[in-house]
C-alpha atoms as a PDB file:
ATOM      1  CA  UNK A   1     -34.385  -3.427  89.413  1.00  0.00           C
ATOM      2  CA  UNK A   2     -35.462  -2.862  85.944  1.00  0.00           C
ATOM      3  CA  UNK A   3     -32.934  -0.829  85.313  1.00  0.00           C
ATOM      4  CA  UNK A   4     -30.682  -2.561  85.930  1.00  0.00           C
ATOM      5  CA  UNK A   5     -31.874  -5.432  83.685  1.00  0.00           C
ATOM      6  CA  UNK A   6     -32.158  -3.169  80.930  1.00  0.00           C
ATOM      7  CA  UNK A   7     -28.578  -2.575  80.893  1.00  0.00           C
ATOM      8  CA  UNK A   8     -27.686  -5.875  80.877  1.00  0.00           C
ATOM      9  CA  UNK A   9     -29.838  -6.036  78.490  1.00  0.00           C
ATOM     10  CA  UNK A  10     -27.768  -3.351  76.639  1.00  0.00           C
ATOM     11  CA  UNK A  11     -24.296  -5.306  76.872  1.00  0.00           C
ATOM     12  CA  UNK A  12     -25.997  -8.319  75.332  1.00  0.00           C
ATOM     13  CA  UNK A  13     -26.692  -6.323  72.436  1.00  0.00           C
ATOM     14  CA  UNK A  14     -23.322  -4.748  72.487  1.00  0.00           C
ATOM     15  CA  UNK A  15     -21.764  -7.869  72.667  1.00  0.00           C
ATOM     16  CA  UNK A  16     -23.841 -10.027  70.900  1.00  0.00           C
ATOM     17  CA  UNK A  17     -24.624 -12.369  73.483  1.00  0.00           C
ATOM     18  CA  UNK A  18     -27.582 -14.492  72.740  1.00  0.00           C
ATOM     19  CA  UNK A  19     -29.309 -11.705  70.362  1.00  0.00           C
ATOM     20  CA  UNK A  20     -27.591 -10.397  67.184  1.00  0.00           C
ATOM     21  CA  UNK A  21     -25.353  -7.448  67.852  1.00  0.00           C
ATOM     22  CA  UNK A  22     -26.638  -4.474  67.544  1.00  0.00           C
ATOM     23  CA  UNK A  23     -25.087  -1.097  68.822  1.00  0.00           C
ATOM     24  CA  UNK A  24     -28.135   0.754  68.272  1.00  0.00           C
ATOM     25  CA  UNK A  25     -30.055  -1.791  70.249  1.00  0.00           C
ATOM     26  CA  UNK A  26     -27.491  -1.433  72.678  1.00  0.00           C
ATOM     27  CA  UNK A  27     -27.662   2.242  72.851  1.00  0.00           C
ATOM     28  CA  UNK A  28     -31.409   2.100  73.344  1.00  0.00           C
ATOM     29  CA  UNK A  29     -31.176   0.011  76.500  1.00  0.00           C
ATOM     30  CA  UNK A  30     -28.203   1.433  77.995  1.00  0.00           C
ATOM     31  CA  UNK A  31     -30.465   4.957  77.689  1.00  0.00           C
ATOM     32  CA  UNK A  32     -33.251   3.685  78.996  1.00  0.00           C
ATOM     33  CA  UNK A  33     -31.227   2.577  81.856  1.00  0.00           C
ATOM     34  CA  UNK A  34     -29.693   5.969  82.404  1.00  0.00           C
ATOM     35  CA  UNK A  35     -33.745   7.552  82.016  1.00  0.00           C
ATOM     36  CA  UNK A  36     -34.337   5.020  85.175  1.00  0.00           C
ATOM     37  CA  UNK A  37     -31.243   6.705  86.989  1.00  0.00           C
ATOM     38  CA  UNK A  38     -28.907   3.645  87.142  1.00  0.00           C
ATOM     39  CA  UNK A  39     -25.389   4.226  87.270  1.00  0.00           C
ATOM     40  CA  UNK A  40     -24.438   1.990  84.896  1.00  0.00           C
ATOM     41  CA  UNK A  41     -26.625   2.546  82.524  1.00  0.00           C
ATOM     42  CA  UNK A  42     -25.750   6.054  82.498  1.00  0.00           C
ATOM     43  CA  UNK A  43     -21.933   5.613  82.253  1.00  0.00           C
ATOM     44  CA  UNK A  44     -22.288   2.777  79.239  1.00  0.00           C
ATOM     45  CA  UNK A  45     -24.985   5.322  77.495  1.00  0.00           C
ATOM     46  CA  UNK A  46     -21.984   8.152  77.936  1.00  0.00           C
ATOM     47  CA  UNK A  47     -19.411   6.044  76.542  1.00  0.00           C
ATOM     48  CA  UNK A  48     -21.460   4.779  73.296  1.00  0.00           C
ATOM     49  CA  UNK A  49     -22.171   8.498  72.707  1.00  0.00           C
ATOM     50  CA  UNK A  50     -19.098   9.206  71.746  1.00  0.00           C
ATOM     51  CA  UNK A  51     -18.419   6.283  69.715  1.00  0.00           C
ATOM     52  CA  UNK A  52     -21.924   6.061  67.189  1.00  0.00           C
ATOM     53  CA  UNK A  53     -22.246   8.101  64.803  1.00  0.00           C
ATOM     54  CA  UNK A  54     -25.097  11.334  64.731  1.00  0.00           C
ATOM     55  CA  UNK A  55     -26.651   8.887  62.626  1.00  0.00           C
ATOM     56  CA  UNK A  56     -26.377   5.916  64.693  1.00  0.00           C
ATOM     57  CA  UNK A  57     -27.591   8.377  68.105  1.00  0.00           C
ATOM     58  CA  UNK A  58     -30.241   9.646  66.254  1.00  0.00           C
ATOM     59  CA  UNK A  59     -31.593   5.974  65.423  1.00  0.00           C
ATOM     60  CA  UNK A  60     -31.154   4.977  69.177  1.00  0.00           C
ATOM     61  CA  UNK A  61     -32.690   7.835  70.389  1.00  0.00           C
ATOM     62  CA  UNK A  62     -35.819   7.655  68.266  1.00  0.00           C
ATOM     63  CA  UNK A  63     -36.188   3.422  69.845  1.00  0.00           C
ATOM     64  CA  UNK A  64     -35.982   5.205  73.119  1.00  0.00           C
ATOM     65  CA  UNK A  65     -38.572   7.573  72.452  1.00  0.00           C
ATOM     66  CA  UNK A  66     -41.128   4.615  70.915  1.00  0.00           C
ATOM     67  CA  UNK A  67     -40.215   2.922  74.520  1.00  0.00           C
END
């Protein structure tokens, strides 16, 4: 069930729901989401990949990896 709540977490930050938005923070959750095998996670990590920039992925992925 954490994974789920970790992508959640992810559209909050996408969105900007009750944090600041923040697409890298979004990225970050949405992957770890996808690392814990949930479907959504995986689909919403897929999609933001091809909208950030290297820059922006490389950012995200390096919050993942401190996770």
């Amino acid at each position: 069930m954490q994974d789920c709540g970790q992508a959640q977490l992810g559209e909050c930050y996408e969105r900007g729901r009750g944090v600041p938005r923040d697409i890298i923070g979004a990225y970050q959750w949405y992957g770890l989401s996808a690392k814990n095998l949930n479907a959504r996670g995986m689909r919403e990590f897929e999609r933001l990949s091809e909208r950030l920039t290297k820059t922006q992925i490389v950012q995200g992925r390096a919050r993942i990896q401190a996770c």
